[in-house]
PDB file of N, CA and C in Angstrom:
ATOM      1  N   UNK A   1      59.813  45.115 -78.704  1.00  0.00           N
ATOM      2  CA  UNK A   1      59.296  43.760 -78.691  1.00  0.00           C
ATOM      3  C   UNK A   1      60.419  42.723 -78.744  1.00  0.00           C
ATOM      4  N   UNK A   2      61.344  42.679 -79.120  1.00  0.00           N
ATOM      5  CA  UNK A   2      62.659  41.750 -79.656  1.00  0.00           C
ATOM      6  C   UNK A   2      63.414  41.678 -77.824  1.00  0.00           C
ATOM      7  N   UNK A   3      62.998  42.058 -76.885  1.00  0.00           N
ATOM      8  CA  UNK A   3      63.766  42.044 -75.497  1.00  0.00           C
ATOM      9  C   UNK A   3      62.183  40.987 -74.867  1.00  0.00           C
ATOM     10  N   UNK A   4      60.962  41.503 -75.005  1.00  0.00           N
ATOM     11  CA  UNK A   4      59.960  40.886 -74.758  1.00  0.00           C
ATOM     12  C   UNK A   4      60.202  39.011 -75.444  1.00  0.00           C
ATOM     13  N   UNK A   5      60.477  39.303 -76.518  1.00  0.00           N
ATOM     14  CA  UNK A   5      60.602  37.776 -77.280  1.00  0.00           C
ATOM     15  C   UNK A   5      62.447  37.059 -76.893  1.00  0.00           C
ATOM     16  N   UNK A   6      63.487  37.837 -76.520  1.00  0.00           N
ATOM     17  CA  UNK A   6      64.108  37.400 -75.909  1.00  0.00           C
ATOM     18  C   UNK A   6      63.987  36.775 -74.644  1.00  0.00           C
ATOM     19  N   UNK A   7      63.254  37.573 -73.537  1.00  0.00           N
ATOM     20  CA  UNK A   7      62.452  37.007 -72.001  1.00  0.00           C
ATOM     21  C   UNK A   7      61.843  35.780 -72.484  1.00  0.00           C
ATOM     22  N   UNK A   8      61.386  35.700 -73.455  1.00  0.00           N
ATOM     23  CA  UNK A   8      60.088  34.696 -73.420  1.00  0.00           C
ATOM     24  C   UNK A   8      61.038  33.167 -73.628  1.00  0.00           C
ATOM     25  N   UNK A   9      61.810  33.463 -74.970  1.00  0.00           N
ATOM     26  CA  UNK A   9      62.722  32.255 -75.068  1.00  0.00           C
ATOM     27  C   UNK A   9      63.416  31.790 -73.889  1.00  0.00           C
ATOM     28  N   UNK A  10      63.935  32.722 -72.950  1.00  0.00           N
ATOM     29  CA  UNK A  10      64.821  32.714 -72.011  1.00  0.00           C
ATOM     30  C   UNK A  10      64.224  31.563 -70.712  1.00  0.00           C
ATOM     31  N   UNK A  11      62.764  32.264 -70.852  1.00  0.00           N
ATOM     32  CA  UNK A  11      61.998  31.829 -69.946  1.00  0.00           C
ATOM     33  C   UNK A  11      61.488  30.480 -69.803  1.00  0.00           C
ATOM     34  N   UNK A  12      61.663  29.972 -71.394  1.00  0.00           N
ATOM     35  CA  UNK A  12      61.152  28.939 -71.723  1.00  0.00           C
ATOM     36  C   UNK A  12      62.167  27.985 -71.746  1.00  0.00           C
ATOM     37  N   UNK A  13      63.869  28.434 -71.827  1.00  0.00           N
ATOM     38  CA  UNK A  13      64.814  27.448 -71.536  1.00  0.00           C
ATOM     39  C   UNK A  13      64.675  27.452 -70.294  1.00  0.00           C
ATOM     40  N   UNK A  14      64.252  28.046 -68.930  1.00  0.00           N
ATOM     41  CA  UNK A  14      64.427  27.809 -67.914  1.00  0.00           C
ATOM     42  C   UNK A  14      63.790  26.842 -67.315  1.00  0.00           C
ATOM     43  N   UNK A  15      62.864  26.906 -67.763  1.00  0.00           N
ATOM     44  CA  UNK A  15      61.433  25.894 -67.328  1.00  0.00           C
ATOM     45  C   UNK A  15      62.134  24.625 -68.173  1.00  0.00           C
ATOM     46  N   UNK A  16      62.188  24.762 -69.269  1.00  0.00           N
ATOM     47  CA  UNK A  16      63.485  23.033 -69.531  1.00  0.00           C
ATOM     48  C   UNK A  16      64.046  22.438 -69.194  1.00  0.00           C
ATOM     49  N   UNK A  17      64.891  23.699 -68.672  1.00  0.00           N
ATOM     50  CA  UNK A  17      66.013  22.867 -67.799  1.00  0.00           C
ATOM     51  C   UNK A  17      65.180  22.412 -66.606  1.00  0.00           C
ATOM     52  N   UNK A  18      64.791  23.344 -65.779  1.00  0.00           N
ATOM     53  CA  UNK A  18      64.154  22.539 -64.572  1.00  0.00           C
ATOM     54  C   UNK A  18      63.375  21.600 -64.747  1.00  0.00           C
ATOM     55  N   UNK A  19      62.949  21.371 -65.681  1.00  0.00           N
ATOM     56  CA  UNK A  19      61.911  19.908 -65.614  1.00  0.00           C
ATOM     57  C   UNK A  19      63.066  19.046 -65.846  1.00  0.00           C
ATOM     58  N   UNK A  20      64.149  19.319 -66.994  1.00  0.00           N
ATOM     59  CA  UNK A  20      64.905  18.122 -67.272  1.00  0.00           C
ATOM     60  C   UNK A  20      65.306  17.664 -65.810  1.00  0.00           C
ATOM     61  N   UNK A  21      65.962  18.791 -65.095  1.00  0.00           N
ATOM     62  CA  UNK A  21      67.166  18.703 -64.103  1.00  0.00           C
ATOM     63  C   UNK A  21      66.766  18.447 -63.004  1.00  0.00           C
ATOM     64  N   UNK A  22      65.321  18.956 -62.603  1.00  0.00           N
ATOM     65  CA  UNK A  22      64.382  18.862 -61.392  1.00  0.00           C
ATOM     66  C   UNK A  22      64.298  20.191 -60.435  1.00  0.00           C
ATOM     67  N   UNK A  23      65.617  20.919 -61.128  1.00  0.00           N
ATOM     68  CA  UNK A  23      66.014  22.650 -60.248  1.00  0.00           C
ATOM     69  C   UNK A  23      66.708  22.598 -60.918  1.00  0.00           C
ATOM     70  N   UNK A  24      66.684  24.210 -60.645  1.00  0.00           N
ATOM     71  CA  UNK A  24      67.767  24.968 -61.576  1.00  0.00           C
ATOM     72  C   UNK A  24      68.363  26.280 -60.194  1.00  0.00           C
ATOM     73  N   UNK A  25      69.847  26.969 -60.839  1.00  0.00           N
ATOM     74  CA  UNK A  25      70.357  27.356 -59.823  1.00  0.00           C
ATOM     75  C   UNK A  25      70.643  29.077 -60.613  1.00  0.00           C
ATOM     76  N   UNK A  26      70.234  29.834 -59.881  1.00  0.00           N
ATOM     77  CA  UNK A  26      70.059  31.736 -60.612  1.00  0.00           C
ATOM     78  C   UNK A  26      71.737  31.698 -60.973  1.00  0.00           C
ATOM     79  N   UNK A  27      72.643  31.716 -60.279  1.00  0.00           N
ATOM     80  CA  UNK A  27      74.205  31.783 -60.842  1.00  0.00           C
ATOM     81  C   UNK A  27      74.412  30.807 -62.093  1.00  0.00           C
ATOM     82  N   UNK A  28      74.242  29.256 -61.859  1.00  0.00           N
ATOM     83  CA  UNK A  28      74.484  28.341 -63.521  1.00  0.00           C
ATOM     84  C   UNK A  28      73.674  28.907 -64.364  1.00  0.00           C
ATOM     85  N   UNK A  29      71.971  29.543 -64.219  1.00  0.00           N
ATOM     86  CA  UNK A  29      71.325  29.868 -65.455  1.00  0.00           C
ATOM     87  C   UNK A  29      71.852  31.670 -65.719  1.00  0.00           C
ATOM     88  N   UNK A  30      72.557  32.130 -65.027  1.00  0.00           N
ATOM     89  CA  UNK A  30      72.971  33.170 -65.393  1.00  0.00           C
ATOM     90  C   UNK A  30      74.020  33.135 -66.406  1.00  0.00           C
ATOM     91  N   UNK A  31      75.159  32.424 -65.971  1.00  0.00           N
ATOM     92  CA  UNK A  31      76.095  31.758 -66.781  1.00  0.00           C
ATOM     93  C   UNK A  31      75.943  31.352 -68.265  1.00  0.00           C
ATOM     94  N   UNK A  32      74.807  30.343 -67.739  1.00  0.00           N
ATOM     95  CA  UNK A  32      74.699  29.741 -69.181  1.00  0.00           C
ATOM     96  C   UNK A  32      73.690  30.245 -70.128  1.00  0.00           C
ATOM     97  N   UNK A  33      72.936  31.245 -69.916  1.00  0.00           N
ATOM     98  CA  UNK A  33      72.036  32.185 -70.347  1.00  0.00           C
ATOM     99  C   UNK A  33      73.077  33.207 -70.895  1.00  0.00           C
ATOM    100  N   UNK A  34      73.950  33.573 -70.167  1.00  0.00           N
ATOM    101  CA  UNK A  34      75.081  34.937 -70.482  1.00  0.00           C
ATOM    102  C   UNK A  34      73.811  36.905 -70.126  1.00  0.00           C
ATOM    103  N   UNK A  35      73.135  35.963 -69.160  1.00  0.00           N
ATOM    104  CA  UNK A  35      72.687  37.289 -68.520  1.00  0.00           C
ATOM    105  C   UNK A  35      72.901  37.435 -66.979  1.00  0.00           C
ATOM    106  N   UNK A  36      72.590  38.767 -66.463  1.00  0.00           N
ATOM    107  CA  UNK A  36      72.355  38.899 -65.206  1.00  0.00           C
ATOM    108  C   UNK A  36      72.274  37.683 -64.057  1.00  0.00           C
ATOM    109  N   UNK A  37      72.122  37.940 -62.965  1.00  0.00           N
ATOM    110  CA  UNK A  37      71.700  37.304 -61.956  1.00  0.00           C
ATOM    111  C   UNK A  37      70.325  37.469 -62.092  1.00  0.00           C
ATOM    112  N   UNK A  38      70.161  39.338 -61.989  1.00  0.00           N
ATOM    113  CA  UNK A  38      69.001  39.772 -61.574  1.00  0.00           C
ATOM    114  C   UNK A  38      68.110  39.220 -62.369  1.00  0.00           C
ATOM    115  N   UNK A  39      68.289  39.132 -64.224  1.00  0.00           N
ATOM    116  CA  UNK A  39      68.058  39.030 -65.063  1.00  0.00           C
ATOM    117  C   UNK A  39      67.246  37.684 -64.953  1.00  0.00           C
ATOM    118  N   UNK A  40      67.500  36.390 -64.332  1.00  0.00           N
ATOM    119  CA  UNK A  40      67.461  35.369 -63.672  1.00  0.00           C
ATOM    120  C   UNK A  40      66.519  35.034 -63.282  1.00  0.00           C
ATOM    121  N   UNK A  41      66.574  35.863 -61.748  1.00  0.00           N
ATOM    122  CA  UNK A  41      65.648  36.022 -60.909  1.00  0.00           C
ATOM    123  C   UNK A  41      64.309  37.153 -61.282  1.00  0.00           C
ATOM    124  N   UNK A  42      64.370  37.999 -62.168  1.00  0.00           N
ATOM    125  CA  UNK A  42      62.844  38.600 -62.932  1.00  0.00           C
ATOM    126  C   UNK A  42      62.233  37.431 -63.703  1.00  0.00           C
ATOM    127  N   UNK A  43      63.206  36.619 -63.943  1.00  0.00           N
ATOM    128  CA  UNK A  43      62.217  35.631 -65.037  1.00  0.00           C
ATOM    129  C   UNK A  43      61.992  34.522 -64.268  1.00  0.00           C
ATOM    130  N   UNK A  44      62.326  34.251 -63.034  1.00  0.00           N
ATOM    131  CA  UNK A  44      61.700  33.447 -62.241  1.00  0.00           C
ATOM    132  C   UNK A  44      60.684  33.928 -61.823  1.00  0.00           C
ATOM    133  N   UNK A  45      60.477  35.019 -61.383  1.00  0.00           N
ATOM    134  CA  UNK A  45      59.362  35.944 -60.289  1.00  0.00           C
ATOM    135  C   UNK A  45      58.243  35.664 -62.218  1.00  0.00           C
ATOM    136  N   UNK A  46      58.594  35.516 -62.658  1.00  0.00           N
ATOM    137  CA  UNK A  46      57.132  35.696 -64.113  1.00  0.00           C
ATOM    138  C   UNK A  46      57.234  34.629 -64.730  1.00  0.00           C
ATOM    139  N   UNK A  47      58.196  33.067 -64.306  1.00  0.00           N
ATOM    140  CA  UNK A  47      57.240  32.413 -64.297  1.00  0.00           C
ATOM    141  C   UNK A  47      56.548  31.739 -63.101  1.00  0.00           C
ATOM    142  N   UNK A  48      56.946  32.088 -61.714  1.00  0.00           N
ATOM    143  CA  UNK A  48      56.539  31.820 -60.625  1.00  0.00           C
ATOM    144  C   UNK A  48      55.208  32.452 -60.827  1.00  0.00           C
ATOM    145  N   UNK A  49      54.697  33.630 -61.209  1.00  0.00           N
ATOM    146  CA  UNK A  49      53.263  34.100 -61.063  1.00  0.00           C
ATOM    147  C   UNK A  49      52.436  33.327 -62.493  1.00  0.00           C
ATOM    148  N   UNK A  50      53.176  32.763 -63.118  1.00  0.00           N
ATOM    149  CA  UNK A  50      52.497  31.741 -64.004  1.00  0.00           C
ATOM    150  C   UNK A  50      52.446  30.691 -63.601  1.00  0.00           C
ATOM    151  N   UNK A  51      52.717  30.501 -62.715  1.00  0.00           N
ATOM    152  CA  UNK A  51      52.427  28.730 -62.012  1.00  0.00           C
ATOM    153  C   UNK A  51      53.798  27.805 -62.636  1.00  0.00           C
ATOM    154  N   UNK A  52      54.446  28.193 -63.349  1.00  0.00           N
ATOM    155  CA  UNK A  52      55.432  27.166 -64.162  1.00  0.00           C
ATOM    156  C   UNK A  52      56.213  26.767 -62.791  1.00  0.00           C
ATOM    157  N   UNK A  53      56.784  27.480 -62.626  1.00  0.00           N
ATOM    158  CA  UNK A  53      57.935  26.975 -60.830  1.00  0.00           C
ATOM    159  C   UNK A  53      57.130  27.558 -59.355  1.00  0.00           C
ATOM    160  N   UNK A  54      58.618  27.071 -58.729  1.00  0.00           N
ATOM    161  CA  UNK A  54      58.523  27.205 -57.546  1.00  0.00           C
ATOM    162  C   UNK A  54      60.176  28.067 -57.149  1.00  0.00           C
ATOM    163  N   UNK A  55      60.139  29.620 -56.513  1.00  0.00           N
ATOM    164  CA  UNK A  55      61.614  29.954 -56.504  1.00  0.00           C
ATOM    165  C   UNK A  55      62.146  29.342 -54.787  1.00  0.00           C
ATOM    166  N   UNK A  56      62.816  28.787 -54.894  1.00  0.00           N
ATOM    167  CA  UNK A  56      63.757  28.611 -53.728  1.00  0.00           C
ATOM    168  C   UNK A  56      65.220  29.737 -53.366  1.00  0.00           C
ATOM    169  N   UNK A  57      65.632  29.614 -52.384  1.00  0.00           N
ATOM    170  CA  UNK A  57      66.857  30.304 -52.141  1.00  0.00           C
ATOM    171  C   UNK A  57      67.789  29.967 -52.926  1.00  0.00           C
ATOM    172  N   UNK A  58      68.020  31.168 -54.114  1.00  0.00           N
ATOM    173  CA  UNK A  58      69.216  30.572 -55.109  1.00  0.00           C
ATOM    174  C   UNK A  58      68.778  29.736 -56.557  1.00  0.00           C
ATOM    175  N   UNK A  59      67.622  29.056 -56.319  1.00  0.00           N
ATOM    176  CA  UNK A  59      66.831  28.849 -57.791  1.00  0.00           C
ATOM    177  C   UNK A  59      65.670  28.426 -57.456  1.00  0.00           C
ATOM    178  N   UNK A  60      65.313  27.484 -58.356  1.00  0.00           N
ATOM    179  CA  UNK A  60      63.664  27.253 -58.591  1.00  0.00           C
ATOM    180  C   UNK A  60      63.487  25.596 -58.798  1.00  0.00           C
ATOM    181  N   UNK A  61      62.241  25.081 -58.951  1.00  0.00           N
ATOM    182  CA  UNK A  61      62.216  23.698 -58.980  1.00  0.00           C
ATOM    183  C   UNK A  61      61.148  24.194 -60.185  1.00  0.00           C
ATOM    184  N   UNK A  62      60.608  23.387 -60.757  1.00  0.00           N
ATOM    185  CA  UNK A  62      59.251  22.987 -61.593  1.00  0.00           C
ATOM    186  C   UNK A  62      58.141  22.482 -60.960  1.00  0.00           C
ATOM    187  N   UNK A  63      56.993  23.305 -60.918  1.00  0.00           N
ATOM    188  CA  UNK A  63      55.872  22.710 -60.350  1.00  0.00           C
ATOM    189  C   UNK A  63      55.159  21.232 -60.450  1.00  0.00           C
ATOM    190  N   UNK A  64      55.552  20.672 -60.832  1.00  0.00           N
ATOM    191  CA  UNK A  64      55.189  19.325 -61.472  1.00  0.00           C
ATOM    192  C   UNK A  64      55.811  18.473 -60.394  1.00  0.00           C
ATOM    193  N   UNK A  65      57.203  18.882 -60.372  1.00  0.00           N
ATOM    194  CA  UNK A  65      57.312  18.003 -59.037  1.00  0.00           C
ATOM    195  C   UNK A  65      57.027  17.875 -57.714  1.00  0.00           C
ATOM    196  N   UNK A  66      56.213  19.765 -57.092  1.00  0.00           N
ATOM    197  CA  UNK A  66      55.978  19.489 -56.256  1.00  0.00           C
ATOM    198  C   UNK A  66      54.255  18.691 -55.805  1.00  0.00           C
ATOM    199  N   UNK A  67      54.353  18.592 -56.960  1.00  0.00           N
ATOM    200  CA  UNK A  67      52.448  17.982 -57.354  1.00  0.00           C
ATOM    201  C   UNK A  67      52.316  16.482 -57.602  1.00  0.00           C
ATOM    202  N   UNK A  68      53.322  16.097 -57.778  1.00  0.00           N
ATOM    203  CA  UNK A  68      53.669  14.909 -58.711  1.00  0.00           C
ATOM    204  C   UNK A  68      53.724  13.728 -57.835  1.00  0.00           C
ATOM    205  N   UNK A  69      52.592  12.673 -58.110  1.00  0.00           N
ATOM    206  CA  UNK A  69      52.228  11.959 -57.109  1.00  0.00           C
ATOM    207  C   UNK A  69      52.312   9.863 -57.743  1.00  0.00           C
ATOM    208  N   UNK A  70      53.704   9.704 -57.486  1.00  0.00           N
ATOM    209  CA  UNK A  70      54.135   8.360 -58.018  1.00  0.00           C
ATOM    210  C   UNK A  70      53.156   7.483 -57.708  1.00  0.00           C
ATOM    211  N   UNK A  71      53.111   6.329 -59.120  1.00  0.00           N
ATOM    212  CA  UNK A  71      51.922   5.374 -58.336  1.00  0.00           C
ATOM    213  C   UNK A  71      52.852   4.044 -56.852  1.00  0.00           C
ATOM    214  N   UNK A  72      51.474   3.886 -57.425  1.00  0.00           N
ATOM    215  CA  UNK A  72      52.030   2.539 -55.751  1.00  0.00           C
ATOM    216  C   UNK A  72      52.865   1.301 -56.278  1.00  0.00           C
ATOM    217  N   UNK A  73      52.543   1.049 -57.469  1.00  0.00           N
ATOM    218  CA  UNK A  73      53.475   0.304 -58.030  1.00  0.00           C
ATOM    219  C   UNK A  73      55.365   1.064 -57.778  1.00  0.00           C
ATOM    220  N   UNK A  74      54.916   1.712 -58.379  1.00  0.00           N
ATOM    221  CA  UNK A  74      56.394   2.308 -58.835  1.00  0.00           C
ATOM    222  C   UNK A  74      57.333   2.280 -57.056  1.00  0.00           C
ATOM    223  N   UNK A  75      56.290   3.265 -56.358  1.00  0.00           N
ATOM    224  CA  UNK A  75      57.174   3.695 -54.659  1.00  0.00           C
ATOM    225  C   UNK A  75      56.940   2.121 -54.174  1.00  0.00           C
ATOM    226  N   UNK A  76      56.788   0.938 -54.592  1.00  0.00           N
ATOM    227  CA  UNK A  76      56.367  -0.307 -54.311  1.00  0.00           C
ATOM    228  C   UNK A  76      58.058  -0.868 -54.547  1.00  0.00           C
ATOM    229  N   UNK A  77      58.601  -0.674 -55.068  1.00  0.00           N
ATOM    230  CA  UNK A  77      59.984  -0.899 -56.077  1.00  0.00           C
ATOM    231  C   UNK A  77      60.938  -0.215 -56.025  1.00  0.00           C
ATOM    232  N   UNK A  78      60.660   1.071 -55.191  1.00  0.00           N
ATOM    233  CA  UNK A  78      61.742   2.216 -54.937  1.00  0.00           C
ATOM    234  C   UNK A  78      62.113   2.589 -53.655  1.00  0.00           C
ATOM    235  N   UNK A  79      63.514   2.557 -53.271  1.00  0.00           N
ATOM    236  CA  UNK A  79      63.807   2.651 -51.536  1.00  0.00           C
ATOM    237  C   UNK A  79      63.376   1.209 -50.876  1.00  0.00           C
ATOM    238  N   UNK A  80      63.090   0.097 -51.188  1.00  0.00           N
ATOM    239  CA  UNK A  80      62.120  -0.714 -50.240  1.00  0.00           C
ATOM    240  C   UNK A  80      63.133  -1.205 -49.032  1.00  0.00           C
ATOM    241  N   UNK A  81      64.648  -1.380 -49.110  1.00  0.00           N
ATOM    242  CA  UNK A  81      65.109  -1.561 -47.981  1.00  0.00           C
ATOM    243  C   UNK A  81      64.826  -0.677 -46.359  1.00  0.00           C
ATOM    244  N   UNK A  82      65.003   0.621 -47.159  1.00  0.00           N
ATOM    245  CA  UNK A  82      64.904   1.489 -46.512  1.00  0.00           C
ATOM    246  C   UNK A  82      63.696   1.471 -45.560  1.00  0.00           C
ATOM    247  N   UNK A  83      62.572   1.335 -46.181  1.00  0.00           N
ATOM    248  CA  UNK A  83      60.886   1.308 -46.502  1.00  0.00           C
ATOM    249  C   UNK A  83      60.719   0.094 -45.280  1.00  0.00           C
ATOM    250  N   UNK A  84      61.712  -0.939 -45.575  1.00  0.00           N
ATOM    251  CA  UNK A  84      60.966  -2.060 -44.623  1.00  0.00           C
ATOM    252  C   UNK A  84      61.453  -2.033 -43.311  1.00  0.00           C
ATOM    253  N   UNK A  85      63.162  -1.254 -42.699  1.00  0.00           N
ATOM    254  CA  UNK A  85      63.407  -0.805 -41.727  1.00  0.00           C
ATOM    255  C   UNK A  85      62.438   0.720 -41.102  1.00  0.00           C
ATOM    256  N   UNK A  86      62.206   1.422 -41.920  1.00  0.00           N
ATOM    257  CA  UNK A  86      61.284   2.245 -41.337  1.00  0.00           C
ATOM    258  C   UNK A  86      59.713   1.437 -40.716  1.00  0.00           C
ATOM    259  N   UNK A  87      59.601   0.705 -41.406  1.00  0.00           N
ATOM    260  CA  UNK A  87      57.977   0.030 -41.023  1.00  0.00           C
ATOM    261  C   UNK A  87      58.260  -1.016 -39.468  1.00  0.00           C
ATOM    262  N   UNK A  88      59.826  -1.566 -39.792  1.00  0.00           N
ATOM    263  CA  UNK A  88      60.009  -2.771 -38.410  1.00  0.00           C
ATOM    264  C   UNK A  88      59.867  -1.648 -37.339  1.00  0.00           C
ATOM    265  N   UNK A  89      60.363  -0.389 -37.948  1.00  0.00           N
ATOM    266  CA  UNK A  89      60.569   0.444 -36.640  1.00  0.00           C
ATOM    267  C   UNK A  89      59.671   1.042 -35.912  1.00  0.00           C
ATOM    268  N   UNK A  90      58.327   1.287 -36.948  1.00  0.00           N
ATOM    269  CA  UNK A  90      57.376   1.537 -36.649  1.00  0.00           C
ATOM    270  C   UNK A  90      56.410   0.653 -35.487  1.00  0.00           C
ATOM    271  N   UNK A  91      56.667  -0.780 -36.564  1.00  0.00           N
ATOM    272  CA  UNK A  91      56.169  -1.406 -35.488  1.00  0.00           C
ATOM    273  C   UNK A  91      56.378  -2.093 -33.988  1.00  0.00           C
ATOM    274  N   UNK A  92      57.928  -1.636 -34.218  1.00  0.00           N
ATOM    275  CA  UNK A  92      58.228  -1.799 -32.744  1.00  0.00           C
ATOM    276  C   UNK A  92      57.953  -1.077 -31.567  1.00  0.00           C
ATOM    277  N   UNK A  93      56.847   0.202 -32.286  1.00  0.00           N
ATOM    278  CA  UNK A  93      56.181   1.080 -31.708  1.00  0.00           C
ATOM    279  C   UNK A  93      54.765   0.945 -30.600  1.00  0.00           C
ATOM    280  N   UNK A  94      54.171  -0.031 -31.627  1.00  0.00           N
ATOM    281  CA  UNK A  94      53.365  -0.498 -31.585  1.00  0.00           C
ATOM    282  C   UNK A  94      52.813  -1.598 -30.375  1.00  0.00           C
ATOM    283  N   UNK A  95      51.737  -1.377 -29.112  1.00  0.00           N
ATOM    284  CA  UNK A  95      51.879  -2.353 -27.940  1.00  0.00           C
ATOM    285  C   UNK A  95      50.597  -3.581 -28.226  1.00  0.00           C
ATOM    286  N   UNK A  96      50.301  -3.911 -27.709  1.00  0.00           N
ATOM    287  CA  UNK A  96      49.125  -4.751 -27.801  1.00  0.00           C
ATOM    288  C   UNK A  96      47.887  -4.560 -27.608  1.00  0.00           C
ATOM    289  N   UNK A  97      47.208  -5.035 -28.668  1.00  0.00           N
ATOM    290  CA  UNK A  97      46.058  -4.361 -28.367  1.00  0.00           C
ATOM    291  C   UNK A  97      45.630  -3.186 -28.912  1.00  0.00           C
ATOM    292  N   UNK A  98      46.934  -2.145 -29.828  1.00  0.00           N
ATOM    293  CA  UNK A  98      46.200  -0.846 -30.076  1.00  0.00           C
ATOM    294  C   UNK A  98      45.697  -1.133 -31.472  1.00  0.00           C
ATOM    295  N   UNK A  99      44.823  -0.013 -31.353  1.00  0.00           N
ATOM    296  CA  UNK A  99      44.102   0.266 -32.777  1.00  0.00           C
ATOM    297  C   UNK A  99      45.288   1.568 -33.617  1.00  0.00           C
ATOM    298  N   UNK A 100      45.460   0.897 -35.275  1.00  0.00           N
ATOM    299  CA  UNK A 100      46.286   1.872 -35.286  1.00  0.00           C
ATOM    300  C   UNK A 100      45.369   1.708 -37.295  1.00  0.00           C
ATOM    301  N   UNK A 101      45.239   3.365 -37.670  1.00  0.00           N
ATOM    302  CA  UNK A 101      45.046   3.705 -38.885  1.00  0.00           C
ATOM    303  C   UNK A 101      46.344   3.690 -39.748  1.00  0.00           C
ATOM    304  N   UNK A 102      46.046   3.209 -40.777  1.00  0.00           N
ATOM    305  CA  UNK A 102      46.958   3.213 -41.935  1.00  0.00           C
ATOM    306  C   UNK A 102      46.706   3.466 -43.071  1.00  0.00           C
ATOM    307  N   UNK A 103      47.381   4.592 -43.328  1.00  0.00           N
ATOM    308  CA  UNK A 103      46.626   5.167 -44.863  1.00  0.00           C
ATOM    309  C   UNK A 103      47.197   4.797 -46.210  1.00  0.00           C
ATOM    310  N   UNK A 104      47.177   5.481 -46.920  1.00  0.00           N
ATOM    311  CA  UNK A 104      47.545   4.104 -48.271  1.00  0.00           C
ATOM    312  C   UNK A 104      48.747   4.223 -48.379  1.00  0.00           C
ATOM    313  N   UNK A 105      49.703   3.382 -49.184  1.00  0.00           N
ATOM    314  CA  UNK A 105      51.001   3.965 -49.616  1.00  0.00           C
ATOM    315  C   UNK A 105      51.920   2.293 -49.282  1.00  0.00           C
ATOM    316  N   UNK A 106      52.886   1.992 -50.039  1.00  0.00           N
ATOM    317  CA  UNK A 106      53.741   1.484 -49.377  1.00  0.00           C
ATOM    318  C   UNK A 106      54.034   0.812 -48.281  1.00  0.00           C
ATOM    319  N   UNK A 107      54.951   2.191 -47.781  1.00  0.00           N
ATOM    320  CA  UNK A 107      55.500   1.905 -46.194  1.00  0.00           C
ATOM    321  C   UNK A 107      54.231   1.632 -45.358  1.00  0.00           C
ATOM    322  N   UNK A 108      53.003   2.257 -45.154  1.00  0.00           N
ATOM    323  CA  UNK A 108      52.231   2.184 -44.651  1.00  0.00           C
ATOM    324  C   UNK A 108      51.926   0.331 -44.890  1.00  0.00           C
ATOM    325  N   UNK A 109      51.632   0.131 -45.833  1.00  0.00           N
ATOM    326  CA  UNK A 109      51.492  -1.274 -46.329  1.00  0.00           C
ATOM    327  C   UNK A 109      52.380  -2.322 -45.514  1.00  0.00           C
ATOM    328  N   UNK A 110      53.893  -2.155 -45.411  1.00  0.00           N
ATOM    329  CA  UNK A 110      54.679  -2.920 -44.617  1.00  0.00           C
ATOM    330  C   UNK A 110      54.521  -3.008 -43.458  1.00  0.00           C
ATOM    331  N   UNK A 111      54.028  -1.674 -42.765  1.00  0.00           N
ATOM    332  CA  UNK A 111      53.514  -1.236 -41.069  1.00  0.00           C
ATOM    333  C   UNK A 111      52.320  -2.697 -41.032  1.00  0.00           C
ATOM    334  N   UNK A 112      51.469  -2.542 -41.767  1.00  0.00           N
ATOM    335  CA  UNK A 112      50.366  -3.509 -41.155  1.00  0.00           C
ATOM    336  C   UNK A 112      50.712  -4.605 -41.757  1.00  0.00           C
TER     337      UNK A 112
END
């Protein structure tokens, strides 16, 4: 049981770090764990079948971010330079006369 309750702690700094960090990488958490690679990657594969992550090539992200859905305020305030050249560009797309759908969000917001 004491290797079972080692995994578990192990498992549970991993998922930490990735939420802190946003990903985590199987070589740095090997390192800084002072285990395996493989060692690593088994405790990704268990918490990947727990829903906690997501494994990528080389590490993992936290499920939260790939779910994680900013409000409109916030993406309202974030990137907007960027946001308002993508929308001029859009609408330079745009001819006369068309009908065009716009779904919620932002950039979409600047388009119309």
């Amino acid at each position: 049981m004491g290797d079972a309750r080692t995994a578990e702690e192990r498992q549970r700094e991993i998922v930490r770090a990735a939420r802190a960090t946003g990903q985590v990488d199987v070589t740095a958490l090997a390192a800084e764990l002072g285990v395996a690679k493989e060692t690593v990657r088994r405790d990704l594969r268990a918490l990947e079948d727990h829903g906690l992550i997501r494994r990528t090539h080389g590490g993992a992200y936290p499920v939260e971010s790939a779910g994680f859905e900013t409000t409109l305020a916030y993406r309202a305030t974030s990137h907007v330079p960027e946001k308002r050249r993508i929308a001029a560009a859009a609408a330079e797309l745009l001819g006369d006369a068309e009908t065009v759908f716009v779904d919620e969000g932002f950039t979409p917001q600047l388009i119309a």
